[in-house]
N, C-alpha and C. Protein backbone atom coordinates (compact mmCIF):
# COMPACT_ATOMS: atom_id res chain seq x y z
N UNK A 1 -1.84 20.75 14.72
CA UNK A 1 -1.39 20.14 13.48
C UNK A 1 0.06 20.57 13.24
N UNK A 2 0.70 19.82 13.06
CA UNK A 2 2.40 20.00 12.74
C UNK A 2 2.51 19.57 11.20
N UNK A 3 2.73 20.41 10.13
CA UNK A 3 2.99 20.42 8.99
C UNK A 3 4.25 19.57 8.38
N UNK A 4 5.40 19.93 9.34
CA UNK A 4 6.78 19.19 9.42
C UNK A 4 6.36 17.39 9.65
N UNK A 5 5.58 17.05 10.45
CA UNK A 5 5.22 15.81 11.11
C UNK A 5 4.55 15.12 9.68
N UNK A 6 3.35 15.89 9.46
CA UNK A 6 2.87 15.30 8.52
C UNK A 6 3.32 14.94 7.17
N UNK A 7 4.51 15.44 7.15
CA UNK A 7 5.54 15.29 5.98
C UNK A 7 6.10 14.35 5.82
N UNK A 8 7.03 14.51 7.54
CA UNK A 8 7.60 12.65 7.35
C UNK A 8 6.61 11.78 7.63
N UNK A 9 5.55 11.42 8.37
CA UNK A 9 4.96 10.35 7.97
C UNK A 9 4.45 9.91 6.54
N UNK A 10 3.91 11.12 6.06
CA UNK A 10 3.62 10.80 3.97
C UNK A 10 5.13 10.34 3.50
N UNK A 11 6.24 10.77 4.04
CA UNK A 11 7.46 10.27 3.11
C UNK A 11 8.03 9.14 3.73
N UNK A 12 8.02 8.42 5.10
CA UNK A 12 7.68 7.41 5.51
C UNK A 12 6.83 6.49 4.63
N UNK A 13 5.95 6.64 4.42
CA UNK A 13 5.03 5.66 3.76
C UNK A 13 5.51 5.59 2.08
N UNK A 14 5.46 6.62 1.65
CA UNK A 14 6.55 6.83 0.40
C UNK A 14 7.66 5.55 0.56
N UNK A 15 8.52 5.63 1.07
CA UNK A 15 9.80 4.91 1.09
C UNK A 15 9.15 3.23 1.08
N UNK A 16 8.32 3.57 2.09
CA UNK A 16 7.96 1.75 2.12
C UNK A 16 6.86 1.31 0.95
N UNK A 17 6.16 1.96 0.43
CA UNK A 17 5.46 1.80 -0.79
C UNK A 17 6.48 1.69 -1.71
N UNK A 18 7.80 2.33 -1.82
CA UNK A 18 9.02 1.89 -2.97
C UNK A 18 9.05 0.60 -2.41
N UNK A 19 9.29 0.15 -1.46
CA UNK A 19 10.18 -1.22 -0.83
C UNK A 19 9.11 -2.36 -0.95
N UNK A 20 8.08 -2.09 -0.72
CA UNK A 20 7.28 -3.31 -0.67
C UNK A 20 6.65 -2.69 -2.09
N UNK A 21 6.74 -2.39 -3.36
CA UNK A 21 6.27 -2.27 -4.31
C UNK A 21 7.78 -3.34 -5.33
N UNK A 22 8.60 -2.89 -5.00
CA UNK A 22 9.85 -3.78 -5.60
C UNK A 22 9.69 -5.26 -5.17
N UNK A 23 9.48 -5.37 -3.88
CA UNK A 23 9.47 -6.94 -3.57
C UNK A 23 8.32 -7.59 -3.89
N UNK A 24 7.13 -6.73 -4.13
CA UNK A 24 5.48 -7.14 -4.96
C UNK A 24 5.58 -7.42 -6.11
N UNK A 25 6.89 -6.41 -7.02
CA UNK A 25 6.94 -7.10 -8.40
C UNK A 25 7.92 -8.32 -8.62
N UNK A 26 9.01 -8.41 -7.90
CA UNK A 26 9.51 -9.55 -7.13
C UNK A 26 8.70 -11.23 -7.24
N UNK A 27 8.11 -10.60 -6.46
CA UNK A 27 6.97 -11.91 -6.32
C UNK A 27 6.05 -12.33 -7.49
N UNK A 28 5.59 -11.46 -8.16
CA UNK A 28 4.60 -11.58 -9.21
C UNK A 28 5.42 -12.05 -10.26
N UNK A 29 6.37 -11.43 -10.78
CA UNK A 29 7.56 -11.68 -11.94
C UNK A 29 7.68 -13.29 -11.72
N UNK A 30 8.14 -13.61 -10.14
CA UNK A 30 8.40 -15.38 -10.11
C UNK A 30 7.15 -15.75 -10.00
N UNK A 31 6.10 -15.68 -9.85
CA UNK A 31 4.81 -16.43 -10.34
C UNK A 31 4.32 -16.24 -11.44
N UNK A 32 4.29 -15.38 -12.30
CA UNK A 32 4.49 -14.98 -14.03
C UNK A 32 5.34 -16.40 -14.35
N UNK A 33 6.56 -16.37 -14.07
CA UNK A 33 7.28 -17.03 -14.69
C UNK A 33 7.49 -18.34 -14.13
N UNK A 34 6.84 -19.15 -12.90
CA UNK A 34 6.30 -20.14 -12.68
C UNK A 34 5.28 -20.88 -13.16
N UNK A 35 3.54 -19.47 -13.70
CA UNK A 35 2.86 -20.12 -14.16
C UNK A 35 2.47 -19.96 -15.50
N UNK A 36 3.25 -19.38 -16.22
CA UNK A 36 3.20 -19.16 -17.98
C UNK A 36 4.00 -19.06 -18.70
N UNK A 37 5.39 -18.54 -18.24
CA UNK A 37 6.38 -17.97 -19.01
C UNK A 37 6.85 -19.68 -19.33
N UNK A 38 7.04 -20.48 -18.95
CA UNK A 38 8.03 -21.99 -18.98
C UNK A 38 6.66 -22.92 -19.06
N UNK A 39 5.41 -22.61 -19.10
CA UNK A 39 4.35 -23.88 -18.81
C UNK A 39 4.20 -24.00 -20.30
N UNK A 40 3.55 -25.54 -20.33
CA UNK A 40 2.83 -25.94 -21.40
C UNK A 40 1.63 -27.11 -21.13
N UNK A 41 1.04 -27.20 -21.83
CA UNK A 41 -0.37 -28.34 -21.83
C UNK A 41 -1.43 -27.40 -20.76
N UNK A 42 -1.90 -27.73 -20.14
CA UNK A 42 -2.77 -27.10 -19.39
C UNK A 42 -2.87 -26.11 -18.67
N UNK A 43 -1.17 -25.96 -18.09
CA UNK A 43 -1.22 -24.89 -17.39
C UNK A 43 -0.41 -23.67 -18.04
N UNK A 44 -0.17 -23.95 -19.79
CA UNK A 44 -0.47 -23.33 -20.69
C UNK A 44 -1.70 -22.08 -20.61
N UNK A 45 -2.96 -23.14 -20.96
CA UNK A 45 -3.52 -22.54 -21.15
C UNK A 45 -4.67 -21.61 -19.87
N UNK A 46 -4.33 -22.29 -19.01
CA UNK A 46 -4.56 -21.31 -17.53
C UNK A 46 -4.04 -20.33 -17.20
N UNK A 47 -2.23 -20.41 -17.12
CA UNK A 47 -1.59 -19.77 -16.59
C UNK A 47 -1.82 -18.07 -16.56
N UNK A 48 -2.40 -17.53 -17.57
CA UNK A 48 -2.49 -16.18 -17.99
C UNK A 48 -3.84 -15.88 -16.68
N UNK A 49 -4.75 -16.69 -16.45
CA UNK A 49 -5.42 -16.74 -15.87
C UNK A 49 -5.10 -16.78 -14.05
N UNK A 50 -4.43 -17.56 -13.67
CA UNK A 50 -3.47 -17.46 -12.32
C UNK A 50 -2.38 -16.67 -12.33
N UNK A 51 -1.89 -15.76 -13.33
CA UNK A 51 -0.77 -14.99 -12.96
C UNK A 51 -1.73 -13.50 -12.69
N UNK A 52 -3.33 -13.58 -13.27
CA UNK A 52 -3.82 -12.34 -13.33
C UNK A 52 -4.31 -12.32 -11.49
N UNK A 53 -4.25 -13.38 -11.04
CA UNK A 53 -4.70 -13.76 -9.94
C UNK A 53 -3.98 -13.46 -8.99
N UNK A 54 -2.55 -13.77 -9.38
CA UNK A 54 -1.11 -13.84 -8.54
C UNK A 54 -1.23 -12.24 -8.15
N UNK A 55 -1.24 -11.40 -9.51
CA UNK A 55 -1.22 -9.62 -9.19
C UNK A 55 -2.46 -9.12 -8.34
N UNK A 56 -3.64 -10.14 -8.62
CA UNK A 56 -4.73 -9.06 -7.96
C UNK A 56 -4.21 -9.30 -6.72
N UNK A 57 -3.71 -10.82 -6.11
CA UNK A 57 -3.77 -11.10 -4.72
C UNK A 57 -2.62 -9.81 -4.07
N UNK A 58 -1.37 -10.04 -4.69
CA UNK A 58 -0.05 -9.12 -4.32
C UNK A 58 -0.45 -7.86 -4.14
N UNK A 59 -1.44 -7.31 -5.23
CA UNK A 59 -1.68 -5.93 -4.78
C UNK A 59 -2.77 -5.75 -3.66
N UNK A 60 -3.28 -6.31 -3.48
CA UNK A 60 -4.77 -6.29 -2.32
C UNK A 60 -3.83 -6.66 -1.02
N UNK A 61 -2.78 -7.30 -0.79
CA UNK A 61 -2.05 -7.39 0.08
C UNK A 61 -0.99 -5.94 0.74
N UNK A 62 -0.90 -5.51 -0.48
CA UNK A 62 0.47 -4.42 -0.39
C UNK A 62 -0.93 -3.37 0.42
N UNK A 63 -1.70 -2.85 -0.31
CA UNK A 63 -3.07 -2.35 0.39
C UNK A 63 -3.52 -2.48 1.61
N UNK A 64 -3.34 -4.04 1.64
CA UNK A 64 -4.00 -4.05 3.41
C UNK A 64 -2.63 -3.89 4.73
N UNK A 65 -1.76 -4.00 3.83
CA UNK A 65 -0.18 -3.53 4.72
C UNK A 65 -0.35 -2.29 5.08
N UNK A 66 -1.00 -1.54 4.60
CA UNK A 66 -1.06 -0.15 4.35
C UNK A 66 -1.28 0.55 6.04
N UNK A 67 -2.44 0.18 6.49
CA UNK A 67 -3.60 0.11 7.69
C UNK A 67 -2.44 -0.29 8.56
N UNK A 68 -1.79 -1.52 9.03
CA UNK A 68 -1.53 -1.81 10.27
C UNK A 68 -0.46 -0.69 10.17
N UNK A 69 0.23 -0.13 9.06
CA UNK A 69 1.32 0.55 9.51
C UNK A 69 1.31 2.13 9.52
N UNK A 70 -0.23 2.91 8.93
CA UNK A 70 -0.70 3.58 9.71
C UNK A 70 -1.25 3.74 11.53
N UNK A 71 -1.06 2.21 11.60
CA UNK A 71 -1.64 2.57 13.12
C UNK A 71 -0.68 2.94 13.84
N UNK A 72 0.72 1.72 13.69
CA UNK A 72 1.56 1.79 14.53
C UNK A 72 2.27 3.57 14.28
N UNK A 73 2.53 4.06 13.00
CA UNK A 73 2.79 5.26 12.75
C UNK A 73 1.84 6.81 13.49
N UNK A 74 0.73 6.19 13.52
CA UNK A 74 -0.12 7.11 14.17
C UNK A 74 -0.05 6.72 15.72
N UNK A 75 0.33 6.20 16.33
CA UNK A 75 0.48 5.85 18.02
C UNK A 75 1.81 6.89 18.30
N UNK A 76 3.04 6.58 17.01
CA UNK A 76 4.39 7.24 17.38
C UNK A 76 4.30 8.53 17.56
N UNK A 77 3.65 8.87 16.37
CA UNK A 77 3.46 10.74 15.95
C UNK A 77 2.94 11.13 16.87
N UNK A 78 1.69 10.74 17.38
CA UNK A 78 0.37 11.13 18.60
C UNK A 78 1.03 10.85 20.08
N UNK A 79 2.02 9.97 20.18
CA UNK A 79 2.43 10.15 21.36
C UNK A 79 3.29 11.30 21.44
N UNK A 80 3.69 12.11 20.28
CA UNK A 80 4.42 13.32 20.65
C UNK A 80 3.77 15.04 20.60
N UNK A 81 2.61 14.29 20.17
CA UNK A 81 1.59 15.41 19.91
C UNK A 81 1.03 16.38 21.33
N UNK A 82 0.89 17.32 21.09
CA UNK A 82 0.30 18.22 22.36
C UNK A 82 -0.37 18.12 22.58
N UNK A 83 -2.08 18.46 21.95
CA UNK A 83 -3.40 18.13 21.69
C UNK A 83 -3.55 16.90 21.16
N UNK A 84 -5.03 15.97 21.62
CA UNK A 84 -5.64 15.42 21.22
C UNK A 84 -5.82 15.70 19.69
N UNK A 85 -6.45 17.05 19.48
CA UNK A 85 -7.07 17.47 18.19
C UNK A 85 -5.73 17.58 17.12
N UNK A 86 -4.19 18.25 17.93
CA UNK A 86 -3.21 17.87 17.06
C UNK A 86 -3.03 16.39 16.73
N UNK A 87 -3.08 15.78 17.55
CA UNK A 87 -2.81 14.30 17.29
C UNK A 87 -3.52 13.70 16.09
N UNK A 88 -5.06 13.86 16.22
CA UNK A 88 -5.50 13.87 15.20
C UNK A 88 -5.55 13.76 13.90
N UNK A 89 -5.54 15.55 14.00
CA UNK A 89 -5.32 15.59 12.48
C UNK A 89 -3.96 15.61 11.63
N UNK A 90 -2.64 15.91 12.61
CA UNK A 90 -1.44 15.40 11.97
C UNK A 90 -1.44 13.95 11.48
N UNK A 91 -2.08 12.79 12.56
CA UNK A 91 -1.54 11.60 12.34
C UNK A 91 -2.12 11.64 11.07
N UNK A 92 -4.02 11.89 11.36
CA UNK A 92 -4.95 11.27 10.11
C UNK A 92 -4.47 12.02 8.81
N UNK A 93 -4.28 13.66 8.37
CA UNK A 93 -3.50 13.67 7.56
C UNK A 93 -2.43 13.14 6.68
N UNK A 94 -1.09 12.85 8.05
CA UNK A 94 -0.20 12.12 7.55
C UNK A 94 -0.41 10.75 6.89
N UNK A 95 -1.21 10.09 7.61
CA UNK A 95 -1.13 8.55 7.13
C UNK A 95 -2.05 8.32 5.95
N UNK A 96 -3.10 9.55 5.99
CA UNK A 96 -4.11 9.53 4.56
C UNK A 96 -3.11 10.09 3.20
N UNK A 97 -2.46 11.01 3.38
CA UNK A 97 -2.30 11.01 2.29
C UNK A 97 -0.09 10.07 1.78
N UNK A 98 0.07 9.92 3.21
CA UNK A 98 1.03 8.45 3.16
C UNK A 98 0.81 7.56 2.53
N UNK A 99 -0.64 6.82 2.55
CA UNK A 99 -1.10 6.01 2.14
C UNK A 99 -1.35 6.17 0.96
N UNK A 100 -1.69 7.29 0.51
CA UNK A 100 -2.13 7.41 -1.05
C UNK A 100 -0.85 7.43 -1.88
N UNK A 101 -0.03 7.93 -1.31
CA UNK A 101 1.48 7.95 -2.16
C UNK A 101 1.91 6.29 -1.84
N UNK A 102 1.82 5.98 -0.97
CA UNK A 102 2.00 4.64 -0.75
C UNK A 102 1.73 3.36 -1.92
N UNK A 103 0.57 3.58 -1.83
CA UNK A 103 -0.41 2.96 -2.67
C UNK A 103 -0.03 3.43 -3.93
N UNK A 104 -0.18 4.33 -4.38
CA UNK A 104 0.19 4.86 -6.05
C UNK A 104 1.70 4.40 -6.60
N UNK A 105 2.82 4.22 -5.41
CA UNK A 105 3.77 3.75 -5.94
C UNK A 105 4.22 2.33 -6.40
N UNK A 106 3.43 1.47 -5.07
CA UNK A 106 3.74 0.74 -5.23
C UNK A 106 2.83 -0.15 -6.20
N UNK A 107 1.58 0.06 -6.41
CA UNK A 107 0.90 0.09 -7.67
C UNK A 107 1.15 0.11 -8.73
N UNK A 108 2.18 1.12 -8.67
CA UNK A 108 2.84 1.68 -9.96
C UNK A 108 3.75 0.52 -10.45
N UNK A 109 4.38 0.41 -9.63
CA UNK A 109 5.74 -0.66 -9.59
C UNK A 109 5.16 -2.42 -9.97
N UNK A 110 4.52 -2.47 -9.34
CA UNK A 110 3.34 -3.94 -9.54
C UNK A 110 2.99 -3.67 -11.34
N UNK A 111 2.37 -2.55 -11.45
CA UNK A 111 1.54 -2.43 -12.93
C UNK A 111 2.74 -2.42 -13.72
N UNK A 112 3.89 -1.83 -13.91
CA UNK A 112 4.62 -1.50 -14.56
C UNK A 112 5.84 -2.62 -14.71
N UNK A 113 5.84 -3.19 -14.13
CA UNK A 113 6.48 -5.05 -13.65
C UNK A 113 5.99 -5.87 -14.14
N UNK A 114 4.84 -5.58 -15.09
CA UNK A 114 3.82 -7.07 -15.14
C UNK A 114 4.59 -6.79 -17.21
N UNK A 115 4.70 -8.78 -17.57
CA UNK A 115 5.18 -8.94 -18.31
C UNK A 115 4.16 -9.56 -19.39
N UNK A 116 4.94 -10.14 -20.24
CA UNK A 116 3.63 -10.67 -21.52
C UNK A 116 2.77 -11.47 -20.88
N UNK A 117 2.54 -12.44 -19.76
CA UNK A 117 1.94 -12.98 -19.69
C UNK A 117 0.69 -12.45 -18.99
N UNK A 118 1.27 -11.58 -18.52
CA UNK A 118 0.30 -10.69 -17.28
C UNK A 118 -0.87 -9.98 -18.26
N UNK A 119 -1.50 -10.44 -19.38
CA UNK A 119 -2.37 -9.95 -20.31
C UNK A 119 -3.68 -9.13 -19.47
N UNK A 120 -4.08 -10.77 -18.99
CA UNK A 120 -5.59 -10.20 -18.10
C UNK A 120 -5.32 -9.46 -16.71
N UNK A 121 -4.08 -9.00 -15.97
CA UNK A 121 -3.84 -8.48 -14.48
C UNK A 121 -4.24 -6.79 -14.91
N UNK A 122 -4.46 -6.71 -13.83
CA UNK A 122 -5.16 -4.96 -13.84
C UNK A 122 -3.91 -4.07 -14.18
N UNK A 123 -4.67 -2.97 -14.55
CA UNK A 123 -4.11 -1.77 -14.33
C UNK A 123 -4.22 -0.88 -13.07
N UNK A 124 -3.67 0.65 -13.96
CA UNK A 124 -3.75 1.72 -13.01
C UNK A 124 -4.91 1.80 -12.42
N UNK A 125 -5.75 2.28 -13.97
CA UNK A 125 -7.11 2.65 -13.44
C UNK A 125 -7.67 1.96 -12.76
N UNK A 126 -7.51 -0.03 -12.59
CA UNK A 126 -8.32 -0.50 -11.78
C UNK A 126 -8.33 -1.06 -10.72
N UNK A 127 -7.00 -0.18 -10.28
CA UNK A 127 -6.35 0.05 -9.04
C UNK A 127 -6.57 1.42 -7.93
N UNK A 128 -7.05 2.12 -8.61
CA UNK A 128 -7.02 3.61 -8.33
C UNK A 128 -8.37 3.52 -7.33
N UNK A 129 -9.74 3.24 -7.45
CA UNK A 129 -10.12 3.36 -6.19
C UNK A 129 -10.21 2.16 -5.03
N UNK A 130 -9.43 1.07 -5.08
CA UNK A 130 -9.08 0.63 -4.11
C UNK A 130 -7.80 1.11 -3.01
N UNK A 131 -7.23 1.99 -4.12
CA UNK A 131 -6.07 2.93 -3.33
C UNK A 131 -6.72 3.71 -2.95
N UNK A 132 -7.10 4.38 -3.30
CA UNK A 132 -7.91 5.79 -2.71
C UNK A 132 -8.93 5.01 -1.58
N UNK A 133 -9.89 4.20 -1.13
CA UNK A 133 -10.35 3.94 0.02
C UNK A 133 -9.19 3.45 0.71
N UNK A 134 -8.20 2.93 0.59
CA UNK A 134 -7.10 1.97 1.43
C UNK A 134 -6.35 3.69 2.39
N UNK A 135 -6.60 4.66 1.63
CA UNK A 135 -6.21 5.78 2.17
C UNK A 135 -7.01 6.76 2.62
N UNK A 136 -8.53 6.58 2.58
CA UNK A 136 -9.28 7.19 3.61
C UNK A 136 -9.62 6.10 4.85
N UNK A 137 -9.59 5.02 5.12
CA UNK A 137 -9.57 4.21 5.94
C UNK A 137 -7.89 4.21 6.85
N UNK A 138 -7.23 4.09 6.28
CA UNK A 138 -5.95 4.46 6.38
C UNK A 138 -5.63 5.75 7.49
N UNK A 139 -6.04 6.88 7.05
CA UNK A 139 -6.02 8.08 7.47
C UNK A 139 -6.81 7.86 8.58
N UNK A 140 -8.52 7.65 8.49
CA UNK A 140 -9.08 6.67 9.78
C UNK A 140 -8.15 6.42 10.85
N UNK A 141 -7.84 5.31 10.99
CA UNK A 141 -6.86 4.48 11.56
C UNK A 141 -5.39 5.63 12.14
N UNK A 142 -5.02 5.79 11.36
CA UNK A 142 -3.93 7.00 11.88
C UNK A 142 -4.79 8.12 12.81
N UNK A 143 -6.04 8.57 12.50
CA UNK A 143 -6.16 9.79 13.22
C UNK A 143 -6.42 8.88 14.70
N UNK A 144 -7.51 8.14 14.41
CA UNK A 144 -7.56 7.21 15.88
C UNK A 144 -6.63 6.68 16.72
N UNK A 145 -5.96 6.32 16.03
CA UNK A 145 -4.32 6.05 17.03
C UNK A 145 -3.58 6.81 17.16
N UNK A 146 -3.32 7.77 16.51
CA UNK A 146 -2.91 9.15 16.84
C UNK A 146 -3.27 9.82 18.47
N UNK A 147 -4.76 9.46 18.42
CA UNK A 147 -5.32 10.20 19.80
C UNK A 147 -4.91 9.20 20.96
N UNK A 148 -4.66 7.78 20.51
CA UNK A 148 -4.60 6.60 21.72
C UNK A 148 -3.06 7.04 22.26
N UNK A 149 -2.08 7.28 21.13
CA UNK A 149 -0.79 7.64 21.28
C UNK A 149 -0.55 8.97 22.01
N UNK A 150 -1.58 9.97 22.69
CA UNK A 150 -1.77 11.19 23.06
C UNK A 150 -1.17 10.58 24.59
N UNK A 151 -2.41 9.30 25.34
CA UNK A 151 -2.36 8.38 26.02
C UNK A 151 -0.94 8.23 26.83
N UNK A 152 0.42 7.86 26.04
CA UNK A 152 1.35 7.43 26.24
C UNK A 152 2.43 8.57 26.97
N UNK A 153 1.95 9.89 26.44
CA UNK A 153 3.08 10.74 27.11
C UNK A 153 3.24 10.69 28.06
């Protein structure tokens, strides 16, 4: 286990949970304001309803981004790893709790982005354990490719 390793991959995932959390509220803000902020007659009275839709989809997306880029992250780390068992548990460490900072930020950024219309779109709390599995699955995925990346030296 390399302590240093597991650092930058959690602050790796950090950085891109800022980046794809800005371009998630990005996206949601122009569908907010595609389907409520300027509507009237029907899609009036929907819109609050499809913008809550617009956030669940954006965030369940930013989530499943999460996984492919633990893998590829856990192949890099693990191909420099000594042990199998280092490979392991640096990658799965790193990318579990990567992912959780990952997830919490860019969550954050999504929840904290959402405007008047965004009445019915979730919160923290009902975000919090789909982050938290997206980062034991996550970690999964990193420790396993971690060991495939052992492979490559």
């Amino acid at each position: 286990m390399n302590a240093n390793q597991i650092g930058l991959v959690a602050a790796a995932f950090a950085v891109v949970g800022a980046g794809v959390g800005i371009v998630a509220a990005a996206a949601t803000g122009w569908a907010e304001a595609a389907l409520a902020t300027a509507a009237t007659g029907e899609t009036a009275r929907f819109g609050p309803v499809f913008v809550a839709q617009s956030y669940l989809a954006v965030t369940a997306t930013v989530l499943v981004a999460a996984v492919p880029l633990a893998g590829v992250l856990g192949v890099l780390v693990g191909s420099r790893a000594r042990s199998v068992v280092a490979a392991a548990t640096t990658c799965g460490l790193g990318t579990g709790l990567g992912t959780l900072a990952y997830g919490l930020i860019a969550v954050t950024v999504i929840v904290v982005s959402q405007g008047d219309a965004a009445a019915q779109a979730h919160g923290l709390a009902d975000a919090a354990l789909p982050t938290l599995a997206t980062a034991f699955v996550a970690g999964a995925v990193g420790a396993s490719t971690g060991v495939l990346g052992t492979v490559m030296r």
